[in-house]
PDB file of N, CA and C in Angstrom:
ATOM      1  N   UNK A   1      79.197   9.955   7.830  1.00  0.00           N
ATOM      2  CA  UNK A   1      80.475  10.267   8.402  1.00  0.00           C
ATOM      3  C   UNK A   1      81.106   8.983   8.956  1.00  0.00           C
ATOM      4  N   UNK A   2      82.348   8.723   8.533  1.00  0.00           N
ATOM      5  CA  UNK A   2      82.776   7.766   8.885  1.00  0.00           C
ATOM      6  C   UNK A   2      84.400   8.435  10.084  1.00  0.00           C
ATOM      7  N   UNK A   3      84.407   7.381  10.841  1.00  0.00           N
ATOM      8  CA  UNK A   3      85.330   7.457  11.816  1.00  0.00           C
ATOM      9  C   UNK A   3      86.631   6.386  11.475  1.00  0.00           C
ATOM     10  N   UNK A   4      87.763   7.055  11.364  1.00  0.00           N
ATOM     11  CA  UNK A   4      88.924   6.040  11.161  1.00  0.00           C
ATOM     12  C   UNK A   4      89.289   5.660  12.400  1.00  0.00           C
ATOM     13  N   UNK A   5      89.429   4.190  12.537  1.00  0.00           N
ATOM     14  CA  UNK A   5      89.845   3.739  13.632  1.00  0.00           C
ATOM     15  C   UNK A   5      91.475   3.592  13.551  1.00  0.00           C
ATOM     16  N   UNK A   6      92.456   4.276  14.724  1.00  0.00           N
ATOM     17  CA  UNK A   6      93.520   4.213  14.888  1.00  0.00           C
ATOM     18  C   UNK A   6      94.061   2.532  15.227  1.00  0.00           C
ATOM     19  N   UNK A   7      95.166   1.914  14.876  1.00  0.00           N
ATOM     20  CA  UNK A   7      95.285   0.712  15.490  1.00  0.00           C
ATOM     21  C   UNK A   7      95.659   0.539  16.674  1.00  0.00           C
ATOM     22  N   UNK A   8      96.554   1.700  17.455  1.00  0.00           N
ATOM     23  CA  UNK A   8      96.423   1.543  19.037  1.00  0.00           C
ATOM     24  C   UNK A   8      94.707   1.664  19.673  1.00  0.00           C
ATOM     25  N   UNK A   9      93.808   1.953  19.246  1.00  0.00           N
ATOM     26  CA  UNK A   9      92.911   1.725  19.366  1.00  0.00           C
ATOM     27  C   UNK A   9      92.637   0.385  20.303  1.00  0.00           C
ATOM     28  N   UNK A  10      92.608  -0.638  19.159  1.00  0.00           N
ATOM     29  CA  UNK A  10      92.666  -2.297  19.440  1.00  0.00           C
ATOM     30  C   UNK A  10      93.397  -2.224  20.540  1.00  0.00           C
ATOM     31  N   UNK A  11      94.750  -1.935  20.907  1.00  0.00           N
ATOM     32  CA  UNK A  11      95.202  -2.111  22.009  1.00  0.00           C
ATOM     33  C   UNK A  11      94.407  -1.735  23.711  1.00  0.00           C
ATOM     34  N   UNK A  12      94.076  -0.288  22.921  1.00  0.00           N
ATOM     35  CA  UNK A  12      92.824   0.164  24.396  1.00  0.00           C
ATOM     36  C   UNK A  12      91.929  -0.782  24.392  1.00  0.00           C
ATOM     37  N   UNK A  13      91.404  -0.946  23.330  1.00  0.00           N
ATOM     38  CA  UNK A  13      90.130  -2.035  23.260  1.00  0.00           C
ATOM     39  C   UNK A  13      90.203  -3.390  24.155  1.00  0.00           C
ATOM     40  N   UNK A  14      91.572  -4.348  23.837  1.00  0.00           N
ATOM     41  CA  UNK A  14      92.098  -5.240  24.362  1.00  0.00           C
ATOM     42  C   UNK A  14      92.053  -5.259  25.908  1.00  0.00           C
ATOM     43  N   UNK A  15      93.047  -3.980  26.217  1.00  0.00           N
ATOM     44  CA  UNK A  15      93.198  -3.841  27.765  1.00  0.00           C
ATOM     45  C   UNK A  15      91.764  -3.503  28.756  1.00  0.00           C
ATOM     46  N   UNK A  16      90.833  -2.955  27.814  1.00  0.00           N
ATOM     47  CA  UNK A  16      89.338  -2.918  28.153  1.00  0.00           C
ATOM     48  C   UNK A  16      88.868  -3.781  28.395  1.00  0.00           C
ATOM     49  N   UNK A  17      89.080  -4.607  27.374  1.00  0.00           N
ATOM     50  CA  UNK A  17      88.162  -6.340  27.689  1.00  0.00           C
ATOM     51  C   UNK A  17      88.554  -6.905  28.701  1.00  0.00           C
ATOM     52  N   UNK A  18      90.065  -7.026  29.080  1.00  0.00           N
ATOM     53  CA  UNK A  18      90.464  -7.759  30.086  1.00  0.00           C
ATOM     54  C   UNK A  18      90.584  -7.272  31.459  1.00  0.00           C
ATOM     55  N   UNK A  19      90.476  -6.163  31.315  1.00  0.00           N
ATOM     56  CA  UNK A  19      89.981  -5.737  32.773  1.00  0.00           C
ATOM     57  C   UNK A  19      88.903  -5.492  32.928  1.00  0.00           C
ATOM     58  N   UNK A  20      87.724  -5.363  32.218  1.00  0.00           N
ATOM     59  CA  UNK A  20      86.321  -6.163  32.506  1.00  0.00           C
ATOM     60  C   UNK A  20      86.188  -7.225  32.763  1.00  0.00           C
ATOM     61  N   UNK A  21      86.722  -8.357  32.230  1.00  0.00           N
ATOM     62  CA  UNK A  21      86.469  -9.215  32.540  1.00  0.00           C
ATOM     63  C   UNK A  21      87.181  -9.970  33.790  1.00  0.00           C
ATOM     64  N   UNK A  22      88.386  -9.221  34.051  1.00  0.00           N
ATOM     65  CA  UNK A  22      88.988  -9.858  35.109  1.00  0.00           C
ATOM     66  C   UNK A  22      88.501  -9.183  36.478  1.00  0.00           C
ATOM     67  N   UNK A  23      88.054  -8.085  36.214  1.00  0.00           N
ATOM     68  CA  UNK A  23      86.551  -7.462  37.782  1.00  0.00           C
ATOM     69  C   UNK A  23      85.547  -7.989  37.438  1.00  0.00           C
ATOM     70  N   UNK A  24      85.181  -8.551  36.109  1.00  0.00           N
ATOM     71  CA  UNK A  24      84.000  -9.649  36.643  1.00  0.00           C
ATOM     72  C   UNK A  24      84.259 -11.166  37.427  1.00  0.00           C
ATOM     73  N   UNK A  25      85.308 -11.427  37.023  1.00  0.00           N
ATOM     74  CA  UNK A  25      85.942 -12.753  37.366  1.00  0.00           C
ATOM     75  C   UNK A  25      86.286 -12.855  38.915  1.00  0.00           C
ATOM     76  N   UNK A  26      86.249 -11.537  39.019  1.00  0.00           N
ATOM     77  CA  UNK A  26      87.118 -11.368  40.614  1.00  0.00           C
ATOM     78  C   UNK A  26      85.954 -11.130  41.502  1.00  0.00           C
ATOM     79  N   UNK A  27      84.446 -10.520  41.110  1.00  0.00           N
ATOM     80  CA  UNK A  27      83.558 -10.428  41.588  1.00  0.00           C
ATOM     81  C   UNK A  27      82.984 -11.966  41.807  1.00  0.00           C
ATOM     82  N   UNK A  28      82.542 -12.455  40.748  1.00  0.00           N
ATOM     83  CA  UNK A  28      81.953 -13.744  40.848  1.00  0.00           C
ATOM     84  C   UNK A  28      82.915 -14.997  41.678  1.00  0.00           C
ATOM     85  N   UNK A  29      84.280 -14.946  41.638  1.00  0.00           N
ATOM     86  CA  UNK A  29      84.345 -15.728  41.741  1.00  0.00           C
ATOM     87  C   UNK A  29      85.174 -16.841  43.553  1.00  0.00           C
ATOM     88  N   UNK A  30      84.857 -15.085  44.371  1.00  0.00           N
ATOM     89  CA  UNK A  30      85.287 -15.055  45.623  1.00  0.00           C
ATOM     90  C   UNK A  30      84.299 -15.293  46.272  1.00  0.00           C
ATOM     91  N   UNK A  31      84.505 -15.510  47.551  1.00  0.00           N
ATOM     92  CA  UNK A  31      82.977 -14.988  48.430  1.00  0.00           C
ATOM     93  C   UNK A  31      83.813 -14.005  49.797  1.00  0.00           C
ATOM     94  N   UNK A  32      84.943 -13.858  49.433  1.00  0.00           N
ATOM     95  CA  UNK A  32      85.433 -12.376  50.551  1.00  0.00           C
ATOM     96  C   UNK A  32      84.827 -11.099  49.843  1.00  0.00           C
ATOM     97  N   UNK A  33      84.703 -10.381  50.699  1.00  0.00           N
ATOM     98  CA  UNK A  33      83.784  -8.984  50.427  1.00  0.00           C
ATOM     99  C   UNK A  33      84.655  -8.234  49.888  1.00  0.00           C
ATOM    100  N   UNK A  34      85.804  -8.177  50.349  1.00  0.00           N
ATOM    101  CA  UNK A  34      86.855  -7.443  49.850  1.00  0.00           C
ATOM    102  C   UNK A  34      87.342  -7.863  49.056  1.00  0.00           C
ATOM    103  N   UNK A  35      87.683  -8.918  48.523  1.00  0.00           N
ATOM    104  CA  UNK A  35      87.787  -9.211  46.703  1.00  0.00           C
ATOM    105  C   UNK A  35      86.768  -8.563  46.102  1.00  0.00           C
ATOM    106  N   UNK A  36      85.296  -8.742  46.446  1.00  0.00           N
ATOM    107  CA  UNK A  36      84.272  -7.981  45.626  1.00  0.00           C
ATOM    108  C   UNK A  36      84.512  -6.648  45.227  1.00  0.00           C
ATOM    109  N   UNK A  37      84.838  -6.031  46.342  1.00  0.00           N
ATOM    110  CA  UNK A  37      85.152  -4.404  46.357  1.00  0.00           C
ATOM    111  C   UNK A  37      86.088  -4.428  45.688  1.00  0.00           C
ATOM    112  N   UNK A  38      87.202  -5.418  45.703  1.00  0.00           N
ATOM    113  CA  UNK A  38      88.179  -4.833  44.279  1.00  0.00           C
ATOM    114  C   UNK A  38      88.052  -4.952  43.619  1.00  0.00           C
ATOM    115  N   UNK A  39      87.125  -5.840  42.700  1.00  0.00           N
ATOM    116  CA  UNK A  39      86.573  -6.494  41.806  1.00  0.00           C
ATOM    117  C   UNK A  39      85.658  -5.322  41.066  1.00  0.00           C
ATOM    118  N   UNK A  40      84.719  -4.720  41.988  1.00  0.00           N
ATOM    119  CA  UNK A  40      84.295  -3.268  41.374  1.00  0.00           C
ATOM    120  C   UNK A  40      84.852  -2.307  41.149  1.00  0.00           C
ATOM    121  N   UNK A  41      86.181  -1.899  42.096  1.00  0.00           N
ATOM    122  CA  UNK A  41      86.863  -1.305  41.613  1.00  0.00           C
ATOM    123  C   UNK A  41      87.835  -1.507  39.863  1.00  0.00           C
ATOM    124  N   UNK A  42      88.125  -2.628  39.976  1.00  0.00           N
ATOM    125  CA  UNK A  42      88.445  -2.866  38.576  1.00  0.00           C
ATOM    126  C   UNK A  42      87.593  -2.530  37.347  1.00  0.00           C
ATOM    127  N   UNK A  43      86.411  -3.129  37.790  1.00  0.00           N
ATOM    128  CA  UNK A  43      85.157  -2.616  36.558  1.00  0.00           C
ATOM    129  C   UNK A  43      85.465  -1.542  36.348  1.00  0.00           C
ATOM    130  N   UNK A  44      85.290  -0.448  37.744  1.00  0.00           N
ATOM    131  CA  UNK A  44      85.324   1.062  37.057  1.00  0.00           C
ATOM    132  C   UNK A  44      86.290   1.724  36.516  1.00  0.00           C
ATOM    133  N   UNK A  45      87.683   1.179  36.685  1.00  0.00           N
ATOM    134  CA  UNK A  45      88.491   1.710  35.844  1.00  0.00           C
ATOM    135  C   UNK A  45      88.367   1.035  34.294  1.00  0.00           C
ATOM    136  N   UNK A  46      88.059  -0.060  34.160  1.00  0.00           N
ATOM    137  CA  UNK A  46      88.295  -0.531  33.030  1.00  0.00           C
ATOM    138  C   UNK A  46      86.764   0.863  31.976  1.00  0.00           C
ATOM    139  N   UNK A  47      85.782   1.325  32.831  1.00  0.00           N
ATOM    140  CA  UNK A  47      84.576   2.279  31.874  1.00  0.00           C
ATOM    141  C   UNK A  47      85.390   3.117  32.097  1.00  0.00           C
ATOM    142  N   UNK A  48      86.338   3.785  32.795  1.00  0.00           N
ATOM    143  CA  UNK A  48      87.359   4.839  32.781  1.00  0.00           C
ATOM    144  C   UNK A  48      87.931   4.943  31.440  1.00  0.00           C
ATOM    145  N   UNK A  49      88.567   3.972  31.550  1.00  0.00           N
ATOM    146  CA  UNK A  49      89.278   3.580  30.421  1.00  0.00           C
ATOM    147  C   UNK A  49      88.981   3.729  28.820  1.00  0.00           C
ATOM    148  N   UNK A  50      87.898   3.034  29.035  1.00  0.00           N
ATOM    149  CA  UNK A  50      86.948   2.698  27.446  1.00  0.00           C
ATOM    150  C   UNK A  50      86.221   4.363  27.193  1.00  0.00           C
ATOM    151  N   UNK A  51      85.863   4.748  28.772  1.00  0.00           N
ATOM    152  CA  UNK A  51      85.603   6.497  27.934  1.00  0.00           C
ATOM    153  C   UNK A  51      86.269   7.411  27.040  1.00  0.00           C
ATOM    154  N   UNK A  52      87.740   7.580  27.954  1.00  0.00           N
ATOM    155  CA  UNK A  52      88.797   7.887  27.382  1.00  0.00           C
ATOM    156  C   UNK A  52      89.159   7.420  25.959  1.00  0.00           C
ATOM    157  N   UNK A  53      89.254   6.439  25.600  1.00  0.00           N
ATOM    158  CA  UNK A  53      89.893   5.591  24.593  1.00  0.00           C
ATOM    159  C   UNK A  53      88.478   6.611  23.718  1.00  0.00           C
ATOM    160  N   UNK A  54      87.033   6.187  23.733  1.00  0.00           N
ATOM    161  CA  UNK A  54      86.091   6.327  23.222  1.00  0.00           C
ATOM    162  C   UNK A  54      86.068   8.006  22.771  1.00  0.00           C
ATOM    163  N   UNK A  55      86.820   9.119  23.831  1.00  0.00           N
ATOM    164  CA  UNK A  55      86.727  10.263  23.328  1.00  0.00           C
ATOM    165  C   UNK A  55      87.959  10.640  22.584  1.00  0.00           C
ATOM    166  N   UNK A  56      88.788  10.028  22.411  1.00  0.00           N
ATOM    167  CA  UNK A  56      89.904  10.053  21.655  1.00  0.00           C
ATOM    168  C   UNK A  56      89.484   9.957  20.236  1.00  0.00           C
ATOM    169  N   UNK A  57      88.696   8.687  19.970  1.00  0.00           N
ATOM    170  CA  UNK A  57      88.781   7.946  18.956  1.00  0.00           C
ATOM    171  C   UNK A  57      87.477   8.760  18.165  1.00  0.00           C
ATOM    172  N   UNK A  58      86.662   9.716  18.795  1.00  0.00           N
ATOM    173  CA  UNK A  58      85.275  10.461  18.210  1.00  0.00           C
ATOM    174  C   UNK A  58      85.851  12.200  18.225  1.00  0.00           C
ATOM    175  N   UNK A  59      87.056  12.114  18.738  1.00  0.00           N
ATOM    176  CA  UNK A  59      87.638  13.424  18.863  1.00  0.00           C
ATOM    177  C   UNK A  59      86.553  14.525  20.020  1.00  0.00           C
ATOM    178  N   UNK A  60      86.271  13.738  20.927  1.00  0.00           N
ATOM    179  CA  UNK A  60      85.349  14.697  21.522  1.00  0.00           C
ATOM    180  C   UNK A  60      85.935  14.609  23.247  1.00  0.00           C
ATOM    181  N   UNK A  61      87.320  15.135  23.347  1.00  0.00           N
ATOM    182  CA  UNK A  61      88.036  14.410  24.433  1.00  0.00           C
ATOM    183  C   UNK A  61      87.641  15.086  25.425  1.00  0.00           C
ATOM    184  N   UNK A  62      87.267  16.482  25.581  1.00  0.00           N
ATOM    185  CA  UNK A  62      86.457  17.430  26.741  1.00  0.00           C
ATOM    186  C   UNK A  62      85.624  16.718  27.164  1.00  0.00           C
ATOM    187  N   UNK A  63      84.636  16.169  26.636  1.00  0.00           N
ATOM    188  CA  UNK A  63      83.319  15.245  27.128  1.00  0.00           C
ATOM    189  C   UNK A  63      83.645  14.089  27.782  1.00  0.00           C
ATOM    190  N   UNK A  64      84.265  13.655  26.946  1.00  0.00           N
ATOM    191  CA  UNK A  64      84.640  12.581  28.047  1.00  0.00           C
ATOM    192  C   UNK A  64      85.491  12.266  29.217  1.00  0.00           C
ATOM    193  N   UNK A  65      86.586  13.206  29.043  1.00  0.00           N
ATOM    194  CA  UNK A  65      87.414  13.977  30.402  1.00  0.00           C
ATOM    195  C   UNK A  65      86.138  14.167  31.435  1.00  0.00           C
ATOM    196  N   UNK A  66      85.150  14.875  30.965  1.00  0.00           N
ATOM    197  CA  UNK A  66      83.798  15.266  32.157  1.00  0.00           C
ATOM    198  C   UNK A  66      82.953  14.195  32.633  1.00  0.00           C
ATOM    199  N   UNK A  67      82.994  13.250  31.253  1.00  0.00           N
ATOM    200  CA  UNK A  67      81.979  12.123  31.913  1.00  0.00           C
ATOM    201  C   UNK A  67      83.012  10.954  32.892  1.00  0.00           C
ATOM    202  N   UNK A  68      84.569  11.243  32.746  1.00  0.00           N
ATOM    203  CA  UNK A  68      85.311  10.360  33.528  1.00  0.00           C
ATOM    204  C   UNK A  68      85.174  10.907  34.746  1.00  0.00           C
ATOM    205  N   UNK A  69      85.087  12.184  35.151  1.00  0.00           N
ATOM    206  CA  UNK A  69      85.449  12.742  36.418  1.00  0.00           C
ATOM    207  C   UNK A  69      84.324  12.726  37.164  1.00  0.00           C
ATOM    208  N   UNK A  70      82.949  12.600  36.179  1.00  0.00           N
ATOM    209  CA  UNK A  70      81.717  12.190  36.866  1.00  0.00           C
ATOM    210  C   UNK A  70      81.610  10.449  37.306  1.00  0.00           C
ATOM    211  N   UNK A  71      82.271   9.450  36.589  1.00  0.00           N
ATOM    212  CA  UNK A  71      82.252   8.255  36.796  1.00  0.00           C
ATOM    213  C   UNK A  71      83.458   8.072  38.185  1.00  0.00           C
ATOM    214  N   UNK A  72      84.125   8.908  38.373  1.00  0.00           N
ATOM    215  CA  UNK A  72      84.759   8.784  39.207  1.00  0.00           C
ATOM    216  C   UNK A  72      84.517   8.913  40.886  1.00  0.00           C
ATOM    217  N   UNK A  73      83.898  10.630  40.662  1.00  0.00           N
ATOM    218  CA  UNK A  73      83.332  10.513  41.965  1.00  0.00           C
ATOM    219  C   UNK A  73      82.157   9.630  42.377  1.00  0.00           C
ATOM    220  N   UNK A  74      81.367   8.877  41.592  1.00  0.00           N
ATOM    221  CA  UNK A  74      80.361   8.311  41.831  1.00  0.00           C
ATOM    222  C   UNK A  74      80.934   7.132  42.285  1.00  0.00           C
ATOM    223  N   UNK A  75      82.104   6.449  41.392  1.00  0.00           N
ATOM    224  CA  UNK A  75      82.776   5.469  42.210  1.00  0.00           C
ATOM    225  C   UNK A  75      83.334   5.689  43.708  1.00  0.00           C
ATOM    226  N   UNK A  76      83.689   6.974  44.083  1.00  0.00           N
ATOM    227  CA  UNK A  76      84.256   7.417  45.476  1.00  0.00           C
ATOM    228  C   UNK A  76      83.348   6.748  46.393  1.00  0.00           C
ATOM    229  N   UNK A  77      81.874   7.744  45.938  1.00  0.00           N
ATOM    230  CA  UNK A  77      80.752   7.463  46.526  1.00  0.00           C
ATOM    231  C   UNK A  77      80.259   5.736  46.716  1.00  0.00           C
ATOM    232  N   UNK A  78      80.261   5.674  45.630  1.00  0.00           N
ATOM    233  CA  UNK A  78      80.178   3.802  46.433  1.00  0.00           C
ATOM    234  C   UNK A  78      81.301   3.058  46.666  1.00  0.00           C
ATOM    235  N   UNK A  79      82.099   3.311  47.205  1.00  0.00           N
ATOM    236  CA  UNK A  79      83.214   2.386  47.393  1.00  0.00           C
ATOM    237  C   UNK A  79      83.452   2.689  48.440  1.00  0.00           C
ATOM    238  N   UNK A  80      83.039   4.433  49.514  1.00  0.00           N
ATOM    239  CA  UNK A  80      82.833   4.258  50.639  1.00  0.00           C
ATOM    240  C   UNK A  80      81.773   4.004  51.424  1.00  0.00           C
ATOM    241  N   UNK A  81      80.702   3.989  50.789  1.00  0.00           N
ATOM    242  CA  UNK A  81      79.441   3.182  51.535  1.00  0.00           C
ATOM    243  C   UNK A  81      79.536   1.745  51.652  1.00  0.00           C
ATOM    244  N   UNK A  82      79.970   1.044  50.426  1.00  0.00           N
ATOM    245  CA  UNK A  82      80.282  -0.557  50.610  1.00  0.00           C
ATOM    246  C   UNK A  82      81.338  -0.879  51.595  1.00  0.00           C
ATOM    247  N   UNK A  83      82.222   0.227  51.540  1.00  0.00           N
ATOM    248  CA  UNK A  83      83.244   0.059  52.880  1.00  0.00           C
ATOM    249  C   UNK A  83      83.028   0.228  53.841  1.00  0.00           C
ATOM    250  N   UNK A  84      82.385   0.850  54.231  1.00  0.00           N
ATOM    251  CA  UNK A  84      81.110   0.664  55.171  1.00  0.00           C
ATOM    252  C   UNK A  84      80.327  -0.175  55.965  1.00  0.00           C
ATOM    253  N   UNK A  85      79.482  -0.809  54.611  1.00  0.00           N
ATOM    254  CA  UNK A  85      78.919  -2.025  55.022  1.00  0.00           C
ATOM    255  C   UNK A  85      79.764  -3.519  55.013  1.00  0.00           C
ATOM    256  N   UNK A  86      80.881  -3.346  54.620  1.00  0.00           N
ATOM    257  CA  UNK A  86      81.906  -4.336  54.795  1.00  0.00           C
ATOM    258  C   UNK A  86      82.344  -4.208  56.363  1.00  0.00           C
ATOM    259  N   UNK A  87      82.504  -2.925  56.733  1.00  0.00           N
ATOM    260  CA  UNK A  87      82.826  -2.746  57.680  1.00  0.00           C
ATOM    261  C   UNK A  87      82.292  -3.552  58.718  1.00  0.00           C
ATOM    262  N   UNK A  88      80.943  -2.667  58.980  1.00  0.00           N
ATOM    263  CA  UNK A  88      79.844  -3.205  59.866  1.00  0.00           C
ATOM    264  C   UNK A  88      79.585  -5.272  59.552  1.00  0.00           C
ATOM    265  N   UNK A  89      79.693  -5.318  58.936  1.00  0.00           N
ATOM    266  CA  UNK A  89      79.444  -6.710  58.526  1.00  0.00           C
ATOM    267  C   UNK A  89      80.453  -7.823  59.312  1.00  0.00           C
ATOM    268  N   UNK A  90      81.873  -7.215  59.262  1.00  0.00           N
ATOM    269  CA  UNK A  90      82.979  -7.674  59.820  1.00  0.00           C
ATOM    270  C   UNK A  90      82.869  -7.540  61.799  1.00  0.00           C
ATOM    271  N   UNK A  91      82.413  -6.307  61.411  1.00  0.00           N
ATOM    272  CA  UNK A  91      82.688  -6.562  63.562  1.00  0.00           C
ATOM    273  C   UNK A  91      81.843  -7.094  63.822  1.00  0.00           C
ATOM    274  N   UNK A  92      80.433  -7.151  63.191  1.00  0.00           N
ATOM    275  CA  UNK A  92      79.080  -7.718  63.901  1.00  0.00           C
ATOM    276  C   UNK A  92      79.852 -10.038  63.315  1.00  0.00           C
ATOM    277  N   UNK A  93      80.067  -9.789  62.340  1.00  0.00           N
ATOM    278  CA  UNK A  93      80.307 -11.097  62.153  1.00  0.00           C
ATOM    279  C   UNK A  93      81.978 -11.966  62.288  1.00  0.00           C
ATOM    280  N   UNK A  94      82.844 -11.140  62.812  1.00  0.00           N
ATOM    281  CA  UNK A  94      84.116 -11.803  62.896  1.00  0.00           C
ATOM    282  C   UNK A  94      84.850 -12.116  61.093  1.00  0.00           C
ATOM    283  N   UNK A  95      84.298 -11.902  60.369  1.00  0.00           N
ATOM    284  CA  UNK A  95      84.141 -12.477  59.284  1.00  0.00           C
ATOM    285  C   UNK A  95      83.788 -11.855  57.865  1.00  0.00           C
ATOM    286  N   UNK A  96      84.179 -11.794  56.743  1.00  0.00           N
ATOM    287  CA  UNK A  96      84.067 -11.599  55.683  1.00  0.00           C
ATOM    288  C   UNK A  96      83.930 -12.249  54.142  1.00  0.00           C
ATOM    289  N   UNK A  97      83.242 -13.760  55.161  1.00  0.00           N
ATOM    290  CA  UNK A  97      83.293 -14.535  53.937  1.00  0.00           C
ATOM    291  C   UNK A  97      81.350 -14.465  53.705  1.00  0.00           C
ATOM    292  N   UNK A  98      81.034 -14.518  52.301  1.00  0.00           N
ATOM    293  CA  UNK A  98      79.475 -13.965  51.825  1.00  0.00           C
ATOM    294  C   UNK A  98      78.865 -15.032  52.430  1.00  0.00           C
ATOM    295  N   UNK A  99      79.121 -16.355  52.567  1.00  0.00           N
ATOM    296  CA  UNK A  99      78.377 -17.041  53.126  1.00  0.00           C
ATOM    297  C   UNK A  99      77.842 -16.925  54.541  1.00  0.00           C
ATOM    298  N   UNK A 100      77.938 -15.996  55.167  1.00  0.00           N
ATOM    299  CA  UNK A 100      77.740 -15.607  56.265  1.00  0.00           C
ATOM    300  C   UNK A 100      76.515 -14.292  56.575  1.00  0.00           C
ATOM    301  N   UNK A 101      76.299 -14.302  55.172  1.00  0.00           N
ATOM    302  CA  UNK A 101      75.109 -12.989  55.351  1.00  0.00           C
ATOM    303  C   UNK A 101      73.770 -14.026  54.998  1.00  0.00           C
ATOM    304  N   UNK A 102      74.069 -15.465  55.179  1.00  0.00           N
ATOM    305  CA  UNK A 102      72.347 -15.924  55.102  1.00  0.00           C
ATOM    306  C   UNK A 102      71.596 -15.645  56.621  1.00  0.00           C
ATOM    307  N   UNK A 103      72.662 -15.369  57.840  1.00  0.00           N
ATOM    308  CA  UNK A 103      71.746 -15.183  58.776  1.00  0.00           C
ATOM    309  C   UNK A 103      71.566 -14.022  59.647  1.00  0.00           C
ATOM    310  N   UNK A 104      71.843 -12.655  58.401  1.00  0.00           N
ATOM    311  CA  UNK A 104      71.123 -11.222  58.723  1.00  0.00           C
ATOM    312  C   UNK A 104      70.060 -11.290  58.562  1.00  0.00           C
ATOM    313  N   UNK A 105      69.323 -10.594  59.522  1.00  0.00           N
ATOM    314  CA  UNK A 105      67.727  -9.851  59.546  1.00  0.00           C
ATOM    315  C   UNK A 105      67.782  -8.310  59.374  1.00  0.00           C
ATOM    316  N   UNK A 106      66.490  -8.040  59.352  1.00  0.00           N
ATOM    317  CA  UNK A 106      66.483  -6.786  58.609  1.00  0.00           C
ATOM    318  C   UNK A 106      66.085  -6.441  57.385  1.00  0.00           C
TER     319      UNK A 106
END
């Protein structure tokens, strides 16, 4: 069985790559915590994205509607625990730059 690939396809594909790579870019290449956190946030829309595109393109768009809404709340879920520990990190340290977590204990 072969699958025809649509050419807006490439276009999802495109906008996939570059917002992977620009939440990886944004992760690596800060040391504020809160760039990081947006930086993951970007990742997860960009697997948002590529699901969607991916259940379009296999015609199986229910499934992946379900596996987005599962990638979603799981993102909820960590994006308020890291906010969290961003939190705590900030009042105990004045500060939110990573170089500053070499002198937590614990």
């Amino acid at each position: 069985m072969t699958i025809e690939i649509p050419q807006s396809f490439w276009l999802y594909f495109t906008f996939f790559a570059l917002l992977l790579l620009d939440g990886l870019w944004l992760m690596l290449a800060t040391r504020n915590l809160v760039r990081i956190l947006i930086g993951i946030e970007i990742l997860m829309k960009s697997v948002t994205l590529f699901l969607i595109a991916a259940g379009v393109l296999t015609g199986r768009l229910a499934l992946a509607q379900s596996l987005v809404i599962t990638v979603i709340v799981i993102e909820v879920v960590v994006v308020v625990v890291i906010a969290g520990v961003i939190l705590g990190f900030f009042r105990k340290h004045d500060s939110l730059d990573v170089g500053n977590t070499r002198d937590m204990k614990g």
